[in-house]
C-alpha atoms as a PDB file:
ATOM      1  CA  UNK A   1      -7.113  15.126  42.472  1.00  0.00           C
ATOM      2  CA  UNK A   2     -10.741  13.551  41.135  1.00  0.00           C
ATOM      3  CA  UNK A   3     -11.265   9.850  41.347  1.00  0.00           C
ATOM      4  CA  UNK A   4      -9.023   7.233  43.070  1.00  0.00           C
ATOM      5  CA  UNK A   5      -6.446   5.270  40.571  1.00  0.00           C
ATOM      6  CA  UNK A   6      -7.616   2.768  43.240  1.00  0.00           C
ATOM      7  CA  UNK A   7      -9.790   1.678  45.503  1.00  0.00           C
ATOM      8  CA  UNK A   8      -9.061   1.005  49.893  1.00  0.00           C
ATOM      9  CA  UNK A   9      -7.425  -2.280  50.202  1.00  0.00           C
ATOM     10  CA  UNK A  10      -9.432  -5.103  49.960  1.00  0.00           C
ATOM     11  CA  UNK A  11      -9.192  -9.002  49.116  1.00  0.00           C
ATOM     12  CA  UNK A  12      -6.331  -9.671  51.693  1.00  0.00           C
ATOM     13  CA  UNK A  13      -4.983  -5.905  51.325  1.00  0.00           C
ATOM     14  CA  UNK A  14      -4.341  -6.136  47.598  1.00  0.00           C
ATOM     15  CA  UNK A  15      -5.935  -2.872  45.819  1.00  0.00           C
ATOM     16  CA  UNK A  16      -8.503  -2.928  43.480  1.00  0.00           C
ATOM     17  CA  UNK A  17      -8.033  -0.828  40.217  1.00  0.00           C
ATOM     18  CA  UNK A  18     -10.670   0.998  39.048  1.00  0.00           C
ATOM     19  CA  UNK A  19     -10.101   0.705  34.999  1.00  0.00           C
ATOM     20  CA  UNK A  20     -12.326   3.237  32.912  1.00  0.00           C
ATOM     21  CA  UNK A  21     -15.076   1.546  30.499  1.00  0.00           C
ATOM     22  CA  UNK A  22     -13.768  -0.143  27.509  1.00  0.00           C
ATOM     23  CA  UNK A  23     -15.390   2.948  24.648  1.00  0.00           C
ATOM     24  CA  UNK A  24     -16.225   0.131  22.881  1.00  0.00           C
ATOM     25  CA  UNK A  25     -18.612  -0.886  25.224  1.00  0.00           C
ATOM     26  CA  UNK A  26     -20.174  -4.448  23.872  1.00  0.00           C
ATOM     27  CA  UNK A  27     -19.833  -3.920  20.485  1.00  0.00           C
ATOM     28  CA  UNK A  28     -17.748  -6.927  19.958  1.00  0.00           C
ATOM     29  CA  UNK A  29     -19.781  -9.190  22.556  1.00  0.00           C
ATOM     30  CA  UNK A  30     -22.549  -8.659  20.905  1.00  0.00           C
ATOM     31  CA  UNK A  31     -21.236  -9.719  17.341  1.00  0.00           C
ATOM     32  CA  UNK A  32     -22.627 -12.833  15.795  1.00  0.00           C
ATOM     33  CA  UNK A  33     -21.033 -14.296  13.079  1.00  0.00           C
ATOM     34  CA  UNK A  34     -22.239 -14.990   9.895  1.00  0.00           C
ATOM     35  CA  UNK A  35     -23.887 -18.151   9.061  1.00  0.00           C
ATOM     36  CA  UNK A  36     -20.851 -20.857   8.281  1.00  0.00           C
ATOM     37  CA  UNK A  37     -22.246 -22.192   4.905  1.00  0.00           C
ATOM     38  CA  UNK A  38     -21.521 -18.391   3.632  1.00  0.00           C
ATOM     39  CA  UNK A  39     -18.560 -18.561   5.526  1.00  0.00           C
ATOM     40  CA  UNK A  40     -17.036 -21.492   3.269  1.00  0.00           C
ATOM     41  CA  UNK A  41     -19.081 -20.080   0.113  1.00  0.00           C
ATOM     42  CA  UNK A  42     -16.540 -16.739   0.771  1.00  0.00           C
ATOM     43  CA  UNK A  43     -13.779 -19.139   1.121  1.00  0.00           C
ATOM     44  CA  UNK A  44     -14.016 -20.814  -1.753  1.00  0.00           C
ATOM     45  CA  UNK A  45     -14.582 -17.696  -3.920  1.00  0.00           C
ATOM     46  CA  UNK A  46     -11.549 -16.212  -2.875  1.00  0.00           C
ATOM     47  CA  UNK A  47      -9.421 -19.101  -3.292  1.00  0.00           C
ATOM     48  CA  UNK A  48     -11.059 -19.399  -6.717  1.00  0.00           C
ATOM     49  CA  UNK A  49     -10.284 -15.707  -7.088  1.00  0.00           C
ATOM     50  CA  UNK A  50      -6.990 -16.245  -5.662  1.00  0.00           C
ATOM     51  CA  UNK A  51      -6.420 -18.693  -8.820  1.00  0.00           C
ATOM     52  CA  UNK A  52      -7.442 -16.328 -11.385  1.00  0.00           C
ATOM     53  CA  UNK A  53      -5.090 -13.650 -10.359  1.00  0.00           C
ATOM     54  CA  UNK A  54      -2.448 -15.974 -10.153  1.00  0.00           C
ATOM     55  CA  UNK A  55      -3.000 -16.703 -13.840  1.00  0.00           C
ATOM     56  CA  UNK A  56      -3.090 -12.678 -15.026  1.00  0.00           C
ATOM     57  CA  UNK A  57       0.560 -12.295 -12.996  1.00  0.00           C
ATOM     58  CA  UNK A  58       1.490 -15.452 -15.162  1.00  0.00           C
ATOM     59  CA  UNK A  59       0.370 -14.375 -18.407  1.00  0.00           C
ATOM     60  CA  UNK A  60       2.137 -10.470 -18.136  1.00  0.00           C
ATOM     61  CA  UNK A  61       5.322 -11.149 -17.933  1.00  0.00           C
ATOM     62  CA  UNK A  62       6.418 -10.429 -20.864  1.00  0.00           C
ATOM     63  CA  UNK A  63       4.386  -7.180 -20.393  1.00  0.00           C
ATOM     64  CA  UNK A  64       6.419  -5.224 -18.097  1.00  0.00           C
ATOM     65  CA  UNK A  65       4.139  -2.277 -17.538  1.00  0.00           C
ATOM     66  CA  UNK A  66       1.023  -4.534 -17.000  1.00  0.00           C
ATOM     67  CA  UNK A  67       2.882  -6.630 -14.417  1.00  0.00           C
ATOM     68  CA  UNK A  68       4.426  -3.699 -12.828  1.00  0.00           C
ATOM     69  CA  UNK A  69       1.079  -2.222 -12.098  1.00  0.00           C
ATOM     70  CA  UNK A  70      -0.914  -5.505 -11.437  1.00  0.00           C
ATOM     71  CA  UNK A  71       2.161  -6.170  -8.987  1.00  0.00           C
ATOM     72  CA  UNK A  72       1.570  -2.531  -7.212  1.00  0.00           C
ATOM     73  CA  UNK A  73      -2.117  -2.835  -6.942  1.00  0.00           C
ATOM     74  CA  UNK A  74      -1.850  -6.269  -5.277  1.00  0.00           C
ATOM     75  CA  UNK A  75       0.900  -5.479  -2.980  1.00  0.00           C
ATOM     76  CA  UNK A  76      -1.367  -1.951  -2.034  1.00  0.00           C
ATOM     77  CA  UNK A  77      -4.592  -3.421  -1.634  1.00  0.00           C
ATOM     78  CA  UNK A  78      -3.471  -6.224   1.368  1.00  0.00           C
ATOM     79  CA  UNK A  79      -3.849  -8.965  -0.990  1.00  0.00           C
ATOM     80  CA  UNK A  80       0.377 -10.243  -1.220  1.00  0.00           C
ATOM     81  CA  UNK A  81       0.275 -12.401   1.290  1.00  0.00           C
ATOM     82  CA  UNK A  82      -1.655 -14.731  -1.545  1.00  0.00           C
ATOM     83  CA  UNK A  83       1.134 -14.550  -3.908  1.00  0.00           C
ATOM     84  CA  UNK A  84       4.179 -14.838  -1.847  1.00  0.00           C
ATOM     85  CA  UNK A  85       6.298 -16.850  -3.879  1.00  0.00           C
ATOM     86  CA  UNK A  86       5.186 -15.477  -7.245  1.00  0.00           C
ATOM     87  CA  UNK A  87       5.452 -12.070  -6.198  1.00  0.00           C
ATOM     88  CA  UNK A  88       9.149 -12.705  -5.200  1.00  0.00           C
ATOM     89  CA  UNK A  89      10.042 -14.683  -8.587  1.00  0.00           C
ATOM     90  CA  UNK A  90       8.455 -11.223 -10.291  1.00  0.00           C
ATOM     91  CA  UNK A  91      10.255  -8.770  -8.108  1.00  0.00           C
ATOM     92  CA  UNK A  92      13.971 -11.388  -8.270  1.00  0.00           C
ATOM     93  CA  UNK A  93      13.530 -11.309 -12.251  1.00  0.00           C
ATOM     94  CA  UNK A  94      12.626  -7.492 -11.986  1.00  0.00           C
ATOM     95  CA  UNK A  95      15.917  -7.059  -9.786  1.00  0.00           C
ATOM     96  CA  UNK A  96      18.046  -8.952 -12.255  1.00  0.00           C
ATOM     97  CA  UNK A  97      16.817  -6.942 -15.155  1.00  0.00           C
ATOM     98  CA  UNK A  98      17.209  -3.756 -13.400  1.00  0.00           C
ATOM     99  CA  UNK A  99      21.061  -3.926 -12.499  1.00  0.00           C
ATOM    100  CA  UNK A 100      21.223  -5.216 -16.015  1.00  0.00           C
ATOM    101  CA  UNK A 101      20.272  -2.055 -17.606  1.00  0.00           C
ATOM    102  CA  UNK A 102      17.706  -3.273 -19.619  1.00  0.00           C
ATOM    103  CA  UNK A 103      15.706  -1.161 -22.532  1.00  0.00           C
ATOM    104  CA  UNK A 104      12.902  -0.677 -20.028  1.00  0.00           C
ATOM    105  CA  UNK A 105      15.476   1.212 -17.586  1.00  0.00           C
ATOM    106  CA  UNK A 106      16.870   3.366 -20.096  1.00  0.00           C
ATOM    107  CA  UNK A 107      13.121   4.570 -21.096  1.00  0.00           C
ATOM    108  CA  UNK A 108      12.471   8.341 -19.301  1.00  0.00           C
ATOM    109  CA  UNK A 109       9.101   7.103 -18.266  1.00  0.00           C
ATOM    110  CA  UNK A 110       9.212   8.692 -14.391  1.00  0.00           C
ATOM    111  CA  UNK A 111       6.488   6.330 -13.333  1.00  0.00           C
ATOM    112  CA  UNK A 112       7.535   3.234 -14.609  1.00  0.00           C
ATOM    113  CA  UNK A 113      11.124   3.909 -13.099  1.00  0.00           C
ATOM    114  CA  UNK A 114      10.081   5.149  -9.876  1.00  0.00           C
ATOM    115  CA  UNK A 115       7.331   2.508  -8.837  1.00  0.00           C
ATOM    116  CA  UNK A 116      10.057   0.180 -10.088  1.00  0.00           C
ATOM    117  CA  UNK A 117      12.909   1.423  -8.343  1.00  0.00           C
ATOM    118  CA  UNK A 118      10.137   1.993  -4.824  1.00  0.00           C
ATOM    119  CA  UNK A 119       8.908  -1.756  -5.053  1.00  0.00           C
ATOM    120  CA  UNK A 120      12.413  -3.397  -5.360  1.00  0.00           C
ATOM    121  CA  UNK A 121      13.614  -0.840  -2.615  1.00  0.00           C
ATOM    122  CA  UNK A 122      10.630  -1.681  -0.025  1.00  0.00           C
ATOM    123  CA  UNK A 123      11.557  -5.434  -0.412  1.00  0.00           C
ATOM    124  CA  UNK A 124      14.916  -5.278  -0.080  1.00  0.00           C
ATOM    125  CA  UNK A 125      16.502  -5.302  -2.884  1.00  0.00           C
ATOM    126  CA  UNK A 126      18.714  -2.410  -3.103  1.00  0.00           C
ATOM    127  CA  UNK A 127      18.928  -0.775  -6.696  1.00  0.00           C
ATOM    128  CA  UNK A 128      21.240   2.572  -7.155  1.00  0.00           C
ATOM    129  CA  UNK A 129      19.067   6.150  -7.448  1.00  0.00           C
ATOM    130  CA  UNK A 130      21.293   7.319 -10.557  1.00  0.00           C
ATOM    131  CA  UNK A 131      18.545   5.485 -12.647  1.00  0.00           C
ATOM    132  CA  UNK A 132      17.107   9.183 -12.091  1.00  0.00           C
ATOM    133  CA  UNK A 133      19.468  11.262 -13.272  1.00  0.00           C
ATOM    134  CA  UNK A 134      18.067  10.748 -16.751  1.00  0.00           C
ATOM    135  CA  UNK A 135      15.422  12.780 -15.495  1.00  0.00           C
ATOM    136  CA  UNK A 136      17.760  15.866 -14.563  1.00  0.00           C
ATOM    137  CA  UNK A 137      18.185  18.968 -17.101  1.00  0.00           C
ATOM    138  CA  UNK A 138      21.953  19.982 -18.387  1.00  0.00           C
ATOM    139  CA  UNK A 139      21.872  22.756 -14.916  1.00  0.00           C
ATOM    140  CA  UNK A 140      21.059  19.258 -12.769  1.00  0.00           C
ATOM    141  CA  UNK A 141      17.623  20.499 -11.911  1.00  0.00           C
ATOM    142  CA  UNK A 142      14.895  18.230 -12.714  1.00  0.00           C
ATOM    143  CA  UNK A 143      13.118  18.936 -16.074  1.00  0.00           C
ATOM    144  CA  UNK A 144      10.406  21.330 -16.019  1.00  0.00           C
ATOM    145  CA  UNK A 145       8.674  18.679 -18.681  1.00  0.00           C
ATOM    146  CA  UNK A 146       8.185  16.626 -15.237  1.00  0.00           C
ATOM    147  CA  UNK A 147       5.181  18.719 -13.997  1.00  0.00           C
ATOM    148  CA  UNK A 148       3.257  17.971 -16.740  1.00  0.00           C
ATOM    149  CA  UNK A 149       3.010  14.294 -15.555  1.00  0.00           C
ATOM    150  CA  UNK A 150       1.244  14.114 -12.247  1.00  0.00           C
ATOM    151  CA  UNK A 151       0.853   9.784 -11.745  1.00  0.00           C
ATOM    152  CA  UNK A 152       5.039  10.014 -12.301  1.00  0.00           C
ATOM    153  CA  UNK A 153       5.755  12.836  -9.984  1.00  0.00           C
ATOM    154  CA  UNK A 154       3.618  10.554  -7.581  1.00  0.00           C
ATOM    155  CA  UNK A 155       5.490   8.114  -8.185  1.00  0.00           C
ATOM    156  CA  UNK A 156       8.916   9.599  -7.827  1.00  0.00           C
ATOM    157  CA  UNK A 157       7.060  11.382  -4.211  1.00  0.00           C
ATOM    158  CA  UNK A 158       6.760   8.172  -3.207  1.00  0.00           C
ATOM    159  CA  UNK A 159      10.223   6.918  -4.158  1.00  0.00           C
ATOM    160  CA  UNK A 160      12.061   9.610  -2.530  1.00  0.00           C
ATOM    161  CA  UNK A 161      10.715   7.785   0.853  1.00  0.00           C
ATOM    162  CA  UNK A 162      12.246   4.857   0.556  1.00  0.00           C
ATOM    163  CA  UNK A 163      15.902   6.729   0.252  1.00  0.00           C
ATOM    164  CA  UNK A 164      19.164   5.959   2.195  1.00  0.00           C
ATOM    165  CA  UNK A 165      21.782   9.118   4.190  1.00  0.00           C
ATOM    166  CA  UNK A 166      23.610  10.412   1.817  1.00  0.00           C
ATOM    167  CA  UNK A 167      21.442   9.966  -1.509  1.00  0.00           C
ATOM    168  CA  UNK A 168      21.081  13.610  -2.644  1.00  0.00           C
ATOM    169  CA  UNK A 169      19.480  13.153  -5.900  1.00  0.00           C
ATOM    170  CA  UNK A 170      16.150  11.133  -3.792  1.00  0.00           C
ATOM    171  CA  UNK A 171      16.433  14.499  -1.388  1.00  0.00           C
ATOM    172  CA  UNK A 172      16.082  16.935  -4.600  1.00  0.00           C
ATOM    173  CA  UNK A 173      13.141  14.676  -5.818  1.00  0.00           C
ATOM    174  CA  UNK A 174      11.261  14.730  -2.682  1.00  0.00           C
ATOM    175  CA  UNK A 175      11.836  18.331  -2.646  1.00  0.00           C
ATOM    176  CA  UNK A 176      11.052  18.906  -6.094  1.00  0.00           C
ATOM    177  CA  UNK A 177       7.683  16.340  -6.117  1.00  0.00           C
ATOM    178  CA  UNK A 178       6.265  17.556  -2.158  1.00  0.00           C
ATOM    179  CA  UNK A 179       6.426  21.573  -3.830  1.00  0.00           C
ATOM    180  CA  UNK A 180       4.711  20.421  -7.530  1.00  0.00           C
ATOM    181  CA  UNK A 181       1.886  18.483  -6.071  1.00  0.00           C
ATOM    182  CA  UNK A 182       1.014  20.582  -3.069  1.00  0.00           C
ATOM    183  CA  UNK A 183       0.510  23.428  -5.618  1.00  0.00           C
ATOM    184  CA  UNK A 184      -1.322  21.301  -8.478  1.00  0.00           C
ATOM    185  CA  UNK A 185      -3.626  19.254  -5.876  1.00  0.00           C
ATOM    186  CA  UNK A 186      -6.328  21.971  -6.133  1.00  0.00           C
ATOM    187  CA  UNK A 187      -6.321  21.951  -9.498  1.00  0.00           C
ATOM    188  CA  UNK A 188      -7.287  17.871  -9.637  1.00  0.00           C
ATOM    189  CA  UNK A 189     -10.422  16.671  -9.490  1.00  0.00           C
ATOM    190  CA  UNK A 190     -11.821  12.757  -8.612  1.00  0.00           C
ATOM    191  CA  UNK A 191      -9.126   9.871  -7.408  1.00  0.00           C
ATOM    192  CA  UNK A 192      -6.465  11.813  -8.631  1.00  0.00           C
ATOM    193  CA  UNK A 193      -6.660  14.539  -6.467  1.00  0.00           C
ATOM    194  CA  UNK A 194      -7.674  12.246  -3.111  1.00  0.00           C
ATOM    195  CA  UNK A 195      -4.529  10.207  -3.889  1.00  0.00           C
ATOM    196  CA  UNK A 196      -2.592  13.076  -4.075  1.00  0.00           C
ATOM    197  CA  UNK A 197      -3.857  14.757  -0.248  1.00  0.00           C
ATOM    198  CA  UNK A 198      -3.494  11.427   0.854  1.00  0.00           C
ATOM    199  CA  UNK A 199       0.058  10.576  -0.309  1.00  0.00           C
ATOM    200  CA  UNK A 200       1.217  14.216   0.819  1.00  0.00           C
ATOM    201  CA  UNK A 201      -0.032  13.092   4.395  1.00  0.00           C
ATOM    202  CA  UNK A 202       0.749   9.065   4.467  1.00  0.00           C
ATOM    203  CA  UNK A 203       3.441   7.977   2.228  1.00  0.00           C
ATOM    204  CA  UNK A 204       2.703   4.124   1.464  1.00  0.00           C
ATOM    205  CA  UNK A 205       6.385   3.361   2.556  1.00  0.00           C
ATOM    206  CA  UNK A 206       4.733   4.801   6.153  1.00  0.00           C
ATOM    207  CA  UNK A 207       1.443   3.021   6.057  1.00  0.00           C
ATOM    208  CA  UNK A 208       0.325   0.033   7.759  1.00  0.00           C
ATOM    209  CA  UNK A 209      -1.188  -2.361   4.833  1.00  0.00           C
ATOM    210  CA  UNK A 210      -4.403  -3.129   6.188  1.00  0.00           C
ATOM    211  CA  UNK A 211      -5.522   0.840   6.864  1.00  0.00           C
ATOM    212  CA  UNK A 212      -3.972   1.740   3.681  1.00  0.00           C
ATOM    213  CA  UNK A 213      -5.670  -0.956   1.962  1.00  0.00           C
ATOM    214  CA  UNK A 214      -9.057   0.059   3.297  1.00  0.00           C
ATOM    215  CA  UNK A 215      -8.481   3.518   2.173  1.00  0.00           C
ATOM    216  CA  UNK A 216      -6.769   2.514  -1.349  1.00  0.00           C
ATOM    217  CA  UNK A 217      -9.534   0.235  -2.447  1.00  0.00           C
ATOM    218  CA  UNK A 218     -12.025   2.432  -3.777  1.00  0.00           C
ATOM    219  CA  UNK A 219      -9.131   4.879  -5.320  1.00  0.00           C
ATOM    220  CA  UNK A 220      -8.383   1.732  -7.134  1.00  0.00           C
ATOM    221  CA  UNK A 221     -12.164   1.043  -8.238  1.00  0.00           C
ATOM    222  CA  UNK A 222     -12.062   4.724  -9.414  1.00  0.00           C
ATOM    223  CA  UNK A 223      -9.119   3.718 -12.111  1.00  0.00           C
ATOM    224  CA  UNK A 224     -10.772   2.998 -15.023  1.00  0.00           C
ATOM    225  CA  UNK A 225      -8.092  -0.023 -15.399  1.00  0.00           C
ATOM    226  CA  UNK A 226      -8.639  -1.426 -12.891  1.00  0.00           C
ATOM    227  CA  UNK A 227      -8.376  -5.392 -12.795  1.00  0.00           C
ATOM    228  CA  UNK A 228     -12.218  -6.256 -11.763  1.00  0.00           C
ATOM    229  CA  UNK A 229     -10.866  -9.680 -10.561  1.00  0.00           C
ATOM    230  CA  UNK A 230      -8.149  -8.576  -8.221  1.00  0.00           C
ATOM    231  CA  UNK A 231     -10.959  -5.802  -7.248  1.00  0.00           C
ATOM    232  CA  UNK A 232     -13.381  -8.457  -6.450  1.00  0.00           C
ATOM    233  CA  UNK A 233     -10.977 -10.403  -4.226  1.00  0.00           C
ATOM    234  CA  UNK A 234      -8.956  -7.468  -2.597  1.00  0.00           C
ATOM    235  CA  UNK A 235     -13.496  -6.074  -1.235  1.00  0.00           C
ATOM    236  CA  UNK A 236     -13.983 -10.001  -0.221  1.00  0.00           C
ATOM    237  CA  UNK A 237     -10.285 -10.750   1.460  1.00  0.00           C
ATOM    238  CA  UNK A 238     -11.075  -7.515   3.811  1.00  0.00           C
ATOM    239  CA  UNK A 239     -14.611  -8.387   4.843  1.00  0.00           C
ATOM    240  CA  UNK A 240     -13.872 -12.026   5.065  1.00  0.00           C
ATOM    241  CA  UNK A 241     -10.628 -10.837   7.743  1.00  0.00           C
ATOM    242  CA  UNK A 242     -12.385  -8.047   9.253  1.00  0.00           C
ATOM    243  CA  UNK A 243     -15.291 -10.772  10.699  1.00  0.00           C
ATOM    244  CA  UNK A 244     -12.577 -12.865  11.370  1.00  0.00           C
ATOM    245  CA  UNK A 245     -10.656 -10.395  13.826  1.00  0.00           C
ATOM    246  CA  UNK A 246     -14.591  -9.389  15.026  1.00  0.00           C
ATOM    247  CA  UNK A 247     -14.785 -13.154  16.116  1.00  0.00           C
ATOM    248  CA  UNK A 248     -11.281 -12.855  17.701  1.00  0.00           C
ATOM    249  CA  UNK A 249     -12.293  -9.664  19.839  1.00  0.00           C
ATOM    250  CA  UNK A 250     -15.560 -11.402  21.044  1.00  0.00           C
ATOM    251  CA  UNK A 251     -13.506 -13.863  22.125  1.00  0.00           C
ATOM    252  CA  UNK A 252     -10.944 -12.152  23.833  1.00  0.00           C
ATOM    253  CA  UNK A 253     -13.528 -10.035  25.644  1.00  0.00           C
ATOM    254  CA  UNK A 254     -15.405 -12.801  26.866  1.00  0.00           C
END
């Protein structure tokens, strides 16, 4: 049966398990951490970092698209738990506006409506899926015009995940977006097409933030609009935790 789970009794006739080798052998014993006048020079970048993003979500929101998209990249790249109560103020007013029909709801632009409608949905705020029947042909199949736009049937792929039983129209669009990317993801080339693979294999509604934010990073320095601030802070805020949680596993295996 190969080796003993234990050993013969010993120490008063209590058994001795015989654990396998951590496979991490003494990686994280042997970590030093960094010197702690860079430590607080980090700190104090990202907090001043911290201070200039809060200004950008400040000064878009009367630019809906902007903030919709600053609001996505920080919430993707780990970086929310910052802005906690301004991202809730954006995502309350966003919520209001939304079951108010506003003009921006009524526009057919499938990524703006989707991301929307995924955000909200993710946070708890429920919003109805008719908002995507506008997107449906006179035969209720979505529009062939659809295909064309590859960042909005993204979006809507990642939508559909966030649906509820019974919500047929989020079934047809997950149907409708997994077949139309799966057979166009070849045909992309750079971030695109790695977002793409990726999202076909880990939704973000499925993710765990810190992975995803690892891997989302440099698809987000690949966007040529990027914001180089949030960019800055979202590299810094994961090395600064990642020695962090190094100094916490030291400590544990000590």
């Amino acid at each position: 049966m190969g080796t003993e789970a234990f050993s013969s009794k010993e120490n008063n006739g209590r058994p001795l398990a015989q654990f396998h080798r951590s496979p991490w052998g003494n990686l994280f014993l042997n970590y030093i951490p960094e010197d702690e006048a860079i430590h607080r020079k980090k700190e104090e970048e990202i907090k001043e970092l911290k201070e200039k993003v809060k200004k950008e979500l400040l000064g878009s929101a009367d630019k809906p698209m902007k903030e919709l998209r600053l609001l996505d990249a920080i919430l993707r790249l780990g970086v929310a738990y910052h802005f906690e109560e301004q991202l809730e103020k954006i995502m309350q007013r966003m919520f209001d506006t939304y079951s108010g029909n506003d003009h921006a709801c009524k526009d057919k632009d499938l990524y703006y409506t989707s991301l929307r409608f995924r955000i909200l949905r993710q946070h708890g705020f429920y919003v109805s899926s008719d908002i995507f029947v506008k997107f449906k042909d006179n035969k209720g199949n979505f529009e062939d015009s659809l295909c064309n736009d590859v960042e909005g049937l993204l979006s809507l792929y990642e939508a559909s995940h966030v649906r509820i039983h019974g919500e047929d129209i989020l079934d047809e669009a997950f149907a409708f977006t997994t077949m139309h990317l799966s057979s166009m993801a070849n045909n992309l080339s750079g971030a695109m097409k790695e977002r793409v693979y990726h999202a076909l294999k880990h939704p973000v509604h499925k993710g765990m933030i810190r992975l995803e934010s690892r891997r989302y990073i440099p698809m987000y320095e690949c966007d040529p609009s990027h914001d180089k601030t949030l960019l800055k802070l979202a590299k810094l805020d994961f090395n600064f935790l990642l020695s962090l949680h190094k100094l916490e596993l030291r400590d544990i295996a000590r």
